[in-house]
Protein backbone atom coordinates (compact mmCIF):
# COMPACT_ATOMS: atom_id res chain seq x y z
CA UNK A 1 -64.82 39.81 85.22
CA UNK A 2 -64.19 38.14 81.63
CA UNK A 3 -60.41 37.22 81.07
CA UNK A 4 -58.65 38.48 78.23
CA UNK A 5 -56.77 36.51 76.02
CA UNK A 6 -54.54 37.88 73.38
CA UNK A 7 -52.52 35.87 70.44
CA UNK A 8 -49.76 37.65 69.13
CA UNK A 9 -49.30 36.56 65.04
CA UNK A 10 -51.55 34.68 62.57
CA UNK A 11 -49.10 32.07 61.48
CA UNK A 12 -49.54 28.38 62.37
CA UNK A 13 -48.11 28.99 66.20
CA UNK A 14 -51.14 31.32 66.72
CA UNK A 15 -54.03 29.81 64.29
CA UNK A 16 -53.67 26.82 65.94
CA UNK A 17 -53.83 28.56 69.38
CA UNK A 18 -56.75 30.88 68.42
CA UNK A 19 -58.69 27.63 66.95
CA UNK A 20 -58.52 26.01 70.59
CA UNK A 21 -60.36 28.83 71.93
CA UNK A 22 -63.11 29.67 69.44
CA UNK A 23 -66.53 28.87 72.20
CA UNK A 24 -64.44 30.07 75.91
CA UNK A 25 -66.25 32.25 77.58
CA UNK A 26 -63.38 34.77 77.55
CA UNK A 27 -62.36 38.14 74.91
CA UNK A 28 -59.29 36.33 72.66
CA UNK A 29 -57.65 38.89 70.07
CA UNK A 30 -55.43 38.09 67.30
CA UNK A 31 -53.08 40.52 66.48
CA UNK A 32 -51.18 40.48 63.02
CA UNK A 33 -49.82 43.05 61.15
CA UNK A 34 -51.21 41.39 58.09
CA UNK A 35 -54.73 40.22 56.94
CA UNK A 36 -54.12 36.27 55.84
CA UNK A 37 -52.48 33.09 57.17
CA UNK A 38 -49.49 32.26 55.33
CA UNK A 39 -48.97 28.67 54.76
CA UNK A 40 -44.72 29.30 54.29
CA UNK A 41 -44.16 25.66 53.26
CA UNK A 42 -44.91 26.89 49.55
CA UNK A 43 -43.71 30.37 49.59
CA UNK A 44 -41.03 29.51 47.58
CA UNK A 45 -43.53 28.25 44.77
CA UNK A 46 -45.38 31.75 45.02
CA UNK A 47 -42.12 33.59 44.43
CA UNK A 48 -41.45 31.14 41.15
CA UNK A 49 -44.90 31.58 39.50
CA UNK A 50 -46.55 28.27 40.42
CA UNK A 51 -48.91 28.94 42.83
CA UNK A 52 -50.71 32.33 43.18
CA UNK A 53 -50.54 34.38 46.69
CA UNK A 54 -54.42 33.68 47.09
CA UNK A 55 -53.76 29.33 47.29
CA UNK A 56 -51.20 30.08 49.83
CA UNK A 57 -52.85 32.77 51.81
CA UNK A 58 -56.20 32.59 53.81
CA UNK A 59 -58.15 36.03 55.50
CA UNK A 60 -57.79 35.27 59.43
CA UNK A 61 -61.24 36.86 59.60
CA UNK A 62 -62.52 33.87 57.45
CA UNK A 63 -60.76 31.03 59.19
CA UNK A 64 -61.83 32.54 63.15
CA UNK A 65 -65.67 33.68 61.79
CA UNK A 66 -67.35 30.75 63.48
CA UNK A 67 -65.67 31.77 66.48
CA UNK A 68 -67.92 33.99 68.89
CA UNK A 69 -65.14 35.18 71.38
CA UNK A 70 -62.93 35.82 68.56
CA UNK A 71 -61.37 39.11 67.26
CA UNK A 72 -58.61 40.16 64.81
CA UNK A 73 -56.46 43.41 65.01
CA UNK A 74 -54.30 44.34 62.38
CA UNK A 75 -51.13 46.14 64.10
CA UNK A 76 -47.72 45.23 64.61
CA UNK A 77 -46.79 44.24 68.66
CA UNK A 78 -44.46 47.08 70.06
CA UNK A 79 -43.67 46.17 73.90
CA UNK A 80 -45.16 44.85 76.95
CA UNK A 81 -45.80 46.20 80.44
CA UNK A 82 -46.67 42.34 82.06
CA UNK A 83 -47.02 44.55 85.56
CA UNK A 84 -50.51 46.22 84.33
CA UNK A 85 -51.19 43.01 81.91
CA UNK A 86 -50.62 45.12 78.87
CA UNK A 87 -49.20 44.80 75.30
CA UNK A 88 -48.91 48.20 73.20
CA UNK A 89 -49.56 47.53 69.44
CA UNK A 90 -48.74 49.79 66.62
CA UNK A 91 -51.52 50.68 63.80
CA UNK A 92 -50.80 51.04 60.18
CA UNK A 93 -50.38 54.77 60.54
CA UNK A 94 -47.90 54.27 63.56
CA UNK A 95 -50.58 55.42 66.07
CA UNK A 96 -50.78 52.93 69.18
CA UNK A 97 -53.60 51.34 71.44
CA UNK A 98 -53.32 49.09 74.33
CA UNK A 99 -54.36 45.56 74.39
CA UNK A 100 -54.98 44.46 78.64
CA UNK A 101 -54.41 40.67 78.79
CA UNK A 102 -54.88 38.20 81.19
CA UNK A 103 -53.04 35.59 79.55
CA UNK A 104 -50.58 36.40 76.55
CA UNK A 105 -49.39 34.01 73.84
CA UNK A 106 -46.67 35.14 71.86
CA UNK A 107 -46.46 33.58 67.91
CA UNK A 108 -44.72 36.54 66.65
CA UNK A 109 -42.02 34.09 64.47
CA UNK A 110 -38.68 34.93 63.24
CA UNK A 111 -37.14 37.18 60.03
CA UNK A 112 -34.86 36.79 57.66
CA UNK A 113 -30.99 36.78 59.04
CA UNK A 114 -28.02 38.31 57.30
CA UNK A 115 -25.83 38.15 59.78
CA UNK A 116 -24.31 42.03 60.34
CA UNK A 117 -24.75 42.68 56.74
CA UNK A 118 -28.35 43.76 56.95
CA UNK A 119 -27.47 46.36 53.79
CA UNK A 120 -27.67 42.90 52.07
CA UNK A 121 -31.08 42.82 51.85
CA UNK A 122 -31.53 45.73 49.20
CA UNK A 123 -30.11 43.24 46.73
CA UNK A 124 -30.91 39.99 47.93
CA UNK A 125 -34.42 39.68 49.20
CA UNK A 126 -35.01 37.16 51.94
CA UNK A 127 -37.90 34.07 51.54
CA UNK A 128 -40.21 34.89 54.94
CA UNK A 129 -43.14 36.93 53.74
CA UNK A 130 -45.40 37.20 51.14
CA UNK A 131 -44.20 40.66 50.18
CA UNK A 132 -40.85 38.82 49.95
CA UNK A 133 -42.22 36.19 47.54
CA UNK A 134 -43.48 38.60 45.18
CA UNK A 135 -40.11 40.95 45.72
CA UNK A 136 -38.35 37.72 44.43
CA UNK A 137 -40.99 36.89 42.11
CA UNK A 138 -40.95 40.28 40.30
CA UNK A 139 -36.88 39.85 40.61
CA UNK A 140 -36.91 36.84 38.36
CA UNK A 141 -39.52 37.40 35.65
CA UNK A 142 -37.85 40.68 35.02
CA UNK A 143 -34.45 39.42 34.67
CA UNK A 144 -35.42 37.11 31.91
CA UNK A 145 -37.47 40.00 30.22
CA UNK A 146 -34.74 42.13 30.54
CA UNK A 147 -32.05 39.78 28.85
CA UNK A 148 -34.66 39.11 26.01
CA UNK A 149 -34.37 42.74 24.94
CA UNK A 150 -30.14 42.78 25.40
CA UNK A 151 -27.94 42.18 22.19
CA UNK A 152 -25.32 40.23 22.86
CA UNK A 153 -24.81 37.70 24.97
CA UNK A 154 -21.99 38.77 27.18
CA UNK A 155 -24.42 41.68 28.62
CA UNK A 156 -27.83 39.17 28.96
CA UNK A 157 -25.19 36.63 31.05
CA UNK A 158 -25.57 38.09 34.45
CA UNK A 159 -29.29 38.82 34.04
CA UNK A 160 -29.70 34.77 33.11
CA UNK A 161 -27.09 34.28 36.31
CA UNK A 162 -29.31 33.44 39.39
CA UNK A 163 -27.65 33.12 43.10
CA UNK A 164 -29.35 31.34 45.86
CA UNK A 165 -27.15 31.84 49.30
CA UNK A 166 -27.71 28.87 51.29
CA UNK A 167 -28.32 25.42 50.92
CA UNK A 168 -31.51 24.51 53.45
CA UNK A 169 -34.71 23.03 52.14
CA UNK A 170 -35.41 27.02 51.07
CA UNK A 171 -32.76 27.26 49.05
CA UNK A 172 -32.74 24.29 47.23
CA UNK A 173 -36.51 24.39 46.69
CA UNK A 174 -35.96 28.00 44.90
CA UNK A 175 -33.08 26.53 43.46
CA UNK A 176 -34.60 23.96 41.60
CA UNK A 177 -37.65 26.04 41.18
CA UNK A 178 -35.76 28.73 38.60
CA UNK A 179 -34.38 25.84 37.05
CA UNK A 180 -37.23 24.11 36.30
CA UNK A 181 -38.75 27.22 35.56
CA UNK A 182 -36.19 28.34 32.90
CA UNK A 183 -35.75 24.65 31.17
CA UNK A 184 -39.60 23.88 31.18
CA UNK A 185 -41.76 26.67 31.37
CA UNK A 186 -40.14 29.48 29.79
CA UNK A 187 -38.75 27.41 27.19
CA UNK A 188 -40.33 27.94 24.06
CA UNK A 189 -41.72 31.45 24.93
CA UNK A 190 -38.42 33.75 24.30
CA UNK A 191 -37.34 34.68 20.72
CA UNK A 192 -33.68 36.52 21.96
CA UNK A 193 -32.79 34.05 24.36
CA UNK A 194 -32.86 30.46 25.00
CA UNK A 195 -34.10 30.46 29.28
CA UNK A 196 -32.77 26.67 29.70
CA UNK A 197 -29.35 28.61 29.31
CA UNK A 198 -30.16 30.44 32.73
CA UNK A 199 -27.31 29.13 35.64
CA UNK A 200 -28.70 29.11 38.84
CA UNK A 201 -25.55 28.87 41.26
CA UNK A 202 -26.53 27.40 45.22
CA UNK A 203 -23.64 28.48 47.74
CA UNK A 204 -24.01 26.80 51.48
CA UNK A 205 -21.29 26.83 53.61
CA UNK A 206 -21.38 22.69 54.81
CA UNK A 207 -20.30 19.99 53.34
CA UNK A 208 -23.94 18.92 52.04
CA UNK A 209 -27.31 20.66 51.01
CA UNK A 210 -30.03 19.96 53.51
CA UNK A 211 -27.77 19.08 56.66
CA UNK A 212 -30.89 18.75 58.92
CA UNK A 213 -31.92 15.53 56.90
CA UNK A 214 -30.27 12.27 56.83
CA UNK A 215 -27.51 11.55 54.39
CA UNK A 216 -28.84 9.60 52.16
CA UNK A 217 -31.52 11.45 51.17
CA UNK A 218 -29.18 14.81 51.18
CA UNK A 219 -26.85 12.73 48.46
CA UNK A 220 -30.58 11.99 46.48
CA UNK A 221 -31.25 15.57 46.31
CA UNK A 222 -28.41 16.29 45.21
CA UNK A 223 -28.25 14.17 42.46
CA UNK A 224 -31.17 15.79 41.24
CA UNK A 225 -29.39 18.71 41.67
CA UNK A 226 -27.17 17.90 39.79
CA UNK A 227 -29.44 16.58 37.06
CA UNK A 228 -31.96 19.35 36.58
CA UNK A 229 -28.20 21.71 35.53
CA UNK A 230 -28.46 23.86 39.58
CA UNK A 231 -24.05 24.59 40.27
CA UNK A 232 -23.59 23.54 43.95
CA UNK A 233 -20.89 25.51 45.54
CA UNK A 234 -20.60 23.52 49.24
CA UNK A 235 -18.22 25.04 51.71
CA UNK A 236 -18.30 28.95 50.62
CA UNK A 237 -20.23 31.79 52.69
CA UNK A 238 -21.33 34.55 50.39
CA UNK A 239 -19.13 37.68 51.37
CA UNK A 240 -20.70 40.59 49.49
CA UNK A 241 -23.65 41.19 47.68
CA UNK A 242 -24.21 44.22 45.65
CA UNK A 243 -26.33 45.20 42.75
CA UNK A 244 -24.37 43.82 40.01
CA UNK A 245 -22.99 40.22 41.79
CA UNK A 246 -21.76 38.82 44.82
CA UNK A 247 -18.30 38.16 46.27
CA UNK A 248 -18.06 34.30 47.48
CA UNK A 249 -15.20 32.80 50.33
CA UNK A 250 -13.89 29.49 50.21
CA UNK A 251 -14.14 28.48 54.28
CA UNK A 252 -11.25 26.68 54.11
CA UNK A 253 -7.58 28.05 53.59
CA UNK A 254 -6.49 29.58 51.76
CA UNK A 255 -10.10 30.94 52.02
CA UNK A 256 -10.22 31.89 48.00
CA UNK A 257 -12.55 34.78 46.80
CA UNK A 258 -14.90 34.80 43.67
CA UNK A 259 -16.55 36.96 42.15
CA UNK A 260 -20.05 36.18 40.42
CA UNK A 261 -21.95 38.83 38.20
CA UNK A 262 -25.52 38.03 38.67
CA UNK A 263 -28.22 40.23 38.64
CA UNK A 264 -30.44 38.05 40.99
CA UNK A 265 -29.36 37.24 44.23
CA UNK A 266 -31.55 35.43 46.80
CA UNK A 267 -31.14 34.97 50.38
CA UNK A 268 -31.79 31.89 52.74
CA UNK A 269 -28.96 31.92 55.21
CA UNK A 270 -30.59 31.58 58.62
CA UNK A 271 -32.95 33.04 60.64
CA UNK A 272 -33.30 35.49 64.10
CA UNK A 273 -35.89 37.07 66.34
CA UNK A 274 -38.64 39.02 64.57
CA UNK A 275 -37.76 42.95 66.94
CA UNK A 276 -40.68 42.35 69.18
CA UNK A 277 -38.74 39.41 70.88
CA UNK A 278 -36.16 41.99 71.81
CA UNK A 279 -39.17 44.61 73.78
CA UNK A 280 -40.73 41.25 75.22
CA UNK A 281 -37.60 39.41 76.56
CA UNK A 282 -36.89 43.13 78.17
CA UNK A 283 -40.04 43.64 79.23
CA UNK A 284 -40.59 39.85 81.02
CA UNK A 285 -37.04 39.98 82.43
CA UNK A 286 -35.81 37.35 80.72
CA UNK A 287 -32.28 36.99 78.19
CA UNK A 288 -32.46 35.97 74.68
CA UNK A 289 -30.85 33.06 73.62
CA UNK A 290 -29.79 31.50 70.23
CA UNK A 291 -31.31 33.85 67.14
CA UNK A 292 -32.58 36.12 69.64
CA UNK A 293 -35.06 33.47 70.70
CA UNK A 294 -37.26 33.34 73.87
CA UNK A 295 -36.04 29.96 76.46
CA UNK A 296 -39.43 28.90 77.39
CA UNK A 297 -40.19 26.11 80.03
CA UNK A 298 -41.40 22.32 79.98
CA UNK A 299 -45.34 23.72 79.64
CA UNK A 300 -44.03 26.48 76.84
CA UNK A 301 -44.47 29.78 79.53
CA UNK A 302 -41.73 32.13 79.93
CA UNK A 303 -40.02 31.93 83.30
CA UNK A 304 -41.59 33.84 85.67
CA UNK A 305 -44.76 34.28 83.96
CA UNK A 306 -47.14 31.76 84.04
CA UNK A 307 -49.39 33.12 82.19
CA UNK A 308 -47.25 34.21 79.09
CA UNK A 309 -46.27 31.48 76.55
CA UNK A 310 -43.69 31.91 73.24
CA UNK A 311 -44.73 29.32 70.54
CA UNK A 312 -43.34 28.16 67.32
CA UNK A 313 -39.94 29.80 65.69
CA UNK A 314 -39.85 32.17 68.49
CA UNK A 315 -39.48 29.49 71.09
CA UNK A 316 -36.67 27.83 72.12
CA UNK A 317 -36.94 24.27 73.76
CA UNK A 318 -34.93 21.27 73.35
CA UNK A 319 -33.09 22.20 70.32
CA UNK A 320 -36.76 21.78 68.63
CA UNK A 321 -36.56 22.46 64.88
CA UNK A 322 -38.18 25.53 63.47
CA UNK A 323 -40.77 23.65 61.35
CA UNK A 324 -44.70 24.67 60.71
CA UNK A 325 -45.40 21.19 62.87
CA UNK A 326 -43.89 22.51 65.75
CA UNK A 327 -45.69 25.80 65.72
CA UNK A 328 -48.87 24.07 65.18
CA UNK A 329 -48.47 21.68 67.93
CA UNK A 330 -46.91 24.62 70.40
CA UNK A 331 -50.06 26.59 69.36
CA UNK A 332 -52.56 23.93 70.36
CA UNK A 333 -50.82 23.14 73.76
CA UNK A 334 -50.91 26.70 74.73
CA UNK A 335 -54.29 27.23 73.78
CA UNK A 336 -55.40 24.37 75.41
CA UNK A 337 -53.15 25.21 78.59
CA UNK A 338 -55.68 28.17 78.72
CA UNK A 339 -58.88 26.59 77.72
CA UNK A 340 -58.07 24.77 80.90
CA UNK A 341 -56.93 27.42 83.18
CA UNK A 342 -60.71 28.82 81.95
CA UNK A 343 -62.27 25.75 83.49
CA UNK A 344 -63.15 24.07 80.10
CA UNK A 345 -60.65 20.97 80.42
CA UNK A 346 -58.03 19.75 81.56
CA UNK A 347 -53.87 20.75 82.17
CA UNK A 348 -50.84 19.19 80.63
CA UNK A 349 -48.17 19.70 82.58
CA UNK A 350 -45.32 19.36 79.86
CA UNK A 351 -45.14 20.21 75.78
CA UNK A 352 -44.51 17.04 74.04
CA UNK A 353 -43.41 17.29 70.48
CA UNK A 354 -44.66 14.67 68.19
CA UNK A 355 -42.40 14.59 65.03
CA UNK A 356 -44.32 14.08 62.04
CA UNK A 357 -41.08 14.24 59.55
CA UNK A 358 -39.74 16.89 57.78
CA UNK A 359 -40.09 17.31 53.69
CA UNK A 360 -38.52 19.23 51.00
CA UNK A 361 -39.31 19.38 46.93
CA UNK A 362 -36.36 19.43 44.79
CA UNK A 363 -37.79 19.57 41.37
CA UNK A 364 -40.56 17.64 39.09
CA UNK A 365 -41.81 13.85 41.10
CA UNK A 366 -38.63 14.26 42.90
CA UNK A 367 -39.12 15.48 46.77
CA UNK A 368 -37.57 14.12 50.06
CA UNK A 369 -39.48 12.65 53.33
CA UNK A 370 -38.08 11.98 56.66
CA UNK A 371 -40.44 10.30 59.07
CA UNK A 372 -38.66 9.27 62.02
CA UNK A 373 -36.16 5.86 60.30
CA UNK A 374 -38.69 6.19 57.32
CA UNK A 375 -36.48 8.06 54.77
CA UNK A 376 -38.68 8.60 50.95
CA UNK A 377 -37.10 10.23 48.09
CA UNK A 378 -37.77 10.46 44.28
CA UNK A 379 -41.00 10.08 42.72
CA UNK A 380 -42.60 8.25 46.19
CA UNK A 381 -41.25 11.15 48.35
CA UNK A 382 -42.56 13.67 45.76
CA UNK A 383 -46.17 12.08 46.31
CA UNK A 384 -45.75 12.06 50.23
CA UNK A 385 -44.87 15.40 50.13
CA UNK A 386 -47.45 16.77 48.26
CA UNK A 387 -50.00 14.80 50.48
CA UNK A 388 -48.32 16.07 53.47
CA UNK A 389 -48.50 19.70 51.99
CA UNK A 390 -52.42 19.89 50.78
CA UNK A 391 -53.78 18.29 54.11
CA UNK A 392 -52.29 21.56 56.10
CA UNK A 393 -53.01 24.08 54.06
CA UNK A 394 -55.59 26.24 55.97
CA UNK A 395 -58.63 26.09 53.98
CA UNK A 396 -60.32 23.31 51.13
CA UNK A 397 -60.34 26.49 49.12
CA UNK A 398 -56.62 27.00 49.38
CA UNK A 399 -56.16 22.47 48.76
CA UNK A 400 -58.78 22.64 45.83
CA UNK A 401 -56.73 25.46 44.07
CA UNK A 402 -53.27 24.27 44.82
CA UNK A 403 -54.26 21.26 43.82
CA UNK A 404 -55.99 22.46 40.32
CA UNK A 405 -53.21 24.52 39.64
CA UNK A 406 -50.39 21.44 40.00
CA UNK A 407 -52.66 19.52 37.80
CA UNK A 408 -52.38 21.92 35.22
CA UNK A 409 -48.54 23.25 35.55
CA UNK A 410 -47.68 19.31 34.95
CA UNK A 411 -50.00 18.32 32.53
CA UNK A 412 -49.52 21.90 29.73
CA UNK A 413 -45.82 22.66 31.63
CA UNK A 414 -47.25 26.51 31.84
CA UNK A 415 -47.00 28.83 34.81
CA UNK A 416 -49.62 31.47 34.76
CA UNK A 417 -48.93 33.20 38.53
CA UNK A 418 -45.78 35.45 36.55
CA UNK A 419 -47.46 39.29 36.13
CA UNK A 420 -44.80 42.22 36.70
CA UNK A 421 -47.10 45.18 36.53
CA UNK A 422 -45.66 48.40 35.60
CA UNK A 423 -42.87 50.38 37.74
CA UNK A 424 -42.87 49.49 41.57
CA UNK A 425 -46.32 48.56 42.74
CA UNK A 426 -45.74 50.89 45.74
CA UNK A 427 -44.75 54.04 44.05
CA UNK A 428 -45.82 53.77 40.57
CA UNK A 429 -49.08 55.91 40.79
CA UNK A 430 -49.15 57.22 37.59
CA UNK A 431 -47.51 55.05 35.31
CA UNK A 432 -48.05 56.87 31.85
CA UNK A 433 -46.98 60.37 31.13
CA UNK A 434 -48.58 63.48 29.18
């Protein structure tokens, strides 16, 4: 009988995966509950008008055509019954259907976390998805239309007030994005206000931005920081967030309170388990651990089922860092770990991560590398990156129009990607009356 094979998510974890088993003779299916791979790495420069949704997105259906065995499924996963080899998925309309599997591989990768407060995330969008990035996008294009139209300057101050909470290579990439975006772009295009005005406040609650790179090149970024006019508020946790501001704690005694009107609040503060971790560590028998991720063994399966592996942000092994590299190398093991177990190569016996470095942008030829003891920052780092950033994007399409469209944001300093249509895009049917 032909195995089945089923991939849960489209991100890197389970491209990657998929790509390994394009010609087995075996049924794979891809199950997302969107249409396109999302290259996340430059979400942040979707959400600030840079780069368009379409350079950072690719149809799965385009990148798994050439692959005979191959299907995609648009549905959400719901739970899993590993007795009968079955995973129930949930359909746009919130109708189900069964997928049987005879090996699993779970890519489902992790949400935005706000930590008990979830009724933060009315005001403060997260940075995961692409609906996010155009949430966030729409949030800041409107906020500078809306002070242009304000008289005086005391009401346009917390529309031209934006707040980043927390200080990873998320947040200070949107952080310097606005900035740059308000003193460059958007410079000469208002008549009522002057955008390079804007304040664009980062609050992270260690003693540095970027704590997962090495010091020196945390201290470079934030010089630029610093530079570019982004307030760095180190040591605070953001308290309260509501419509109109948010309420910001000192950590330290005598833990001091501030209150910042802003009418633009943006959240980066951690990640946890997307809720399908919580039906499949049920379902498998297993606990979840940090984040509500999924312990996995040496070979990436979940204990006690061999053939069921948890890839990329989902997994946890080794304190590994929740990067695209790792999900792309997790991906290819397990798909490779069951190319083999369908007699078309060999087994590894163990998941070796090979760290590639880690990268952030800060603002204009000024980016930080970290490549093992290779530390780059400045205008060298900014070329790394953006080397390092083009040759994984999914498709030449998506590196020929990134590329283009850098090319022509530094050499005319415009932004084109910035259309707020009218109303919400999701209820906004009719927008014109009579």
């Amino acid at each position: 009988m032909t195995k089945r094979v089923v991939i849960v998510g489209g991100g890197f974890g389970g491209l990657y995966a998929a790509r390994q088993l394009r010609d087995v003779n075996a049924e794979v299916t891809l199950i997302d509950r969107g249409t396109s791979h999302l290259f996340q790495p430059l979400l942040y420069q979707c959400a600030t008008g840079l780069l368009s949704q379409g350079e950072i997105t690719t149809p799965l259906r385009h990148l798994l055509r050439k692959g005979p065995s191959l299907r995609v499924a648009l549905g959400e996963a719901h739970s899993i019954d590993p007795d009968a080899g079955e995973l129930t998925v949930t359909r746009l309309d919130g109708t189900t259907f069964t997928l049987p599997y005879d090996y699993l591989v779970v890519a489902a990768g992790m949400r935005q976390a706000y930590h008990g407060h979830d009724e933060y995330s009315q005001w403060a969008p997260g940075m995961k998805t692409l609906d996010d990035a155009l949430a966030i996008r729409r949030k800041i294009v409107t906020a500078f239309e809306m002070a242009e139209t304000l008289d005086t300057a005391e009401q346009r101050r917390p529309w031209l007030t934006f707040v980043v909470s927390g200080g990873g290579p998320t947040g200070v990439e949107l952080a310097g994005q606005i900035r740059e975006l308000a003193t460059r772009e958007l410079a000469d295009e208002f008549d009522a206000i002057d955008p390079s005005e804007a304040r664009v406040l980062l609050f992270h609650g260690a003693d540095r931005v970027l704590p997962s790179f090495h010091r020196k090149l945390s201290a470079a970024a934030q010089t630029t920081l610093d530079r570019i006019g982004v307030e760095t508020h180190l040591g605070v946790h953001v308290t309260d967030v509501s419509e109109t501001g948010v309420e910001v704690t000192e950590k330290a005694e005598p833990r001091s309170v501030t209150r910042y009107e802003a009418r633009t609040v943006l959240w980066t503060a951690g990640v946890e388990a997307v809720p399908f971790a919580a039906a499949l560590a049920e379902g498998l028998g297993v606990d979840q651990v940090a984040g509500g991720r999924i312990a996995v063994q040496p070979d990436l399966t979940v204990p006690g089922h061999p053939n069921v592996w948890v890839v990329g942000d989902l997994m946890s092994l080794d304190k590994l860092p929740g990067v695209a590299e790792v999900a792309m190398q997790g991906g290819r093991f397990a798909g490779k770990q069951i190319r083999a177990a369908l007699g078309h190569g060999q087994t590894r016996p163990k998941f070796k991560y090979h760290d590639l470095g880690t990268a952030a942008y800060i603002a204009r030829r000024q980016a930080i590398v970290q490549v093992g003891p290779i530390n780059l920052s400045g205008f060298l780092g900014w070329v790394s990156w953006g080397v390092i950033h083009i040759a994984f994007l999914a498709s030449p399409r998506n590196r020929m129009g990134t590329l283009l469209n850098w090319a022509a944001t530094l050499a005319t300093d415009s932004r084109r990607e910035r259309a707020v249509t009218y109303g919400d895009p999701e209820t906004a049917r009719q927008p014109y009356e009579g």
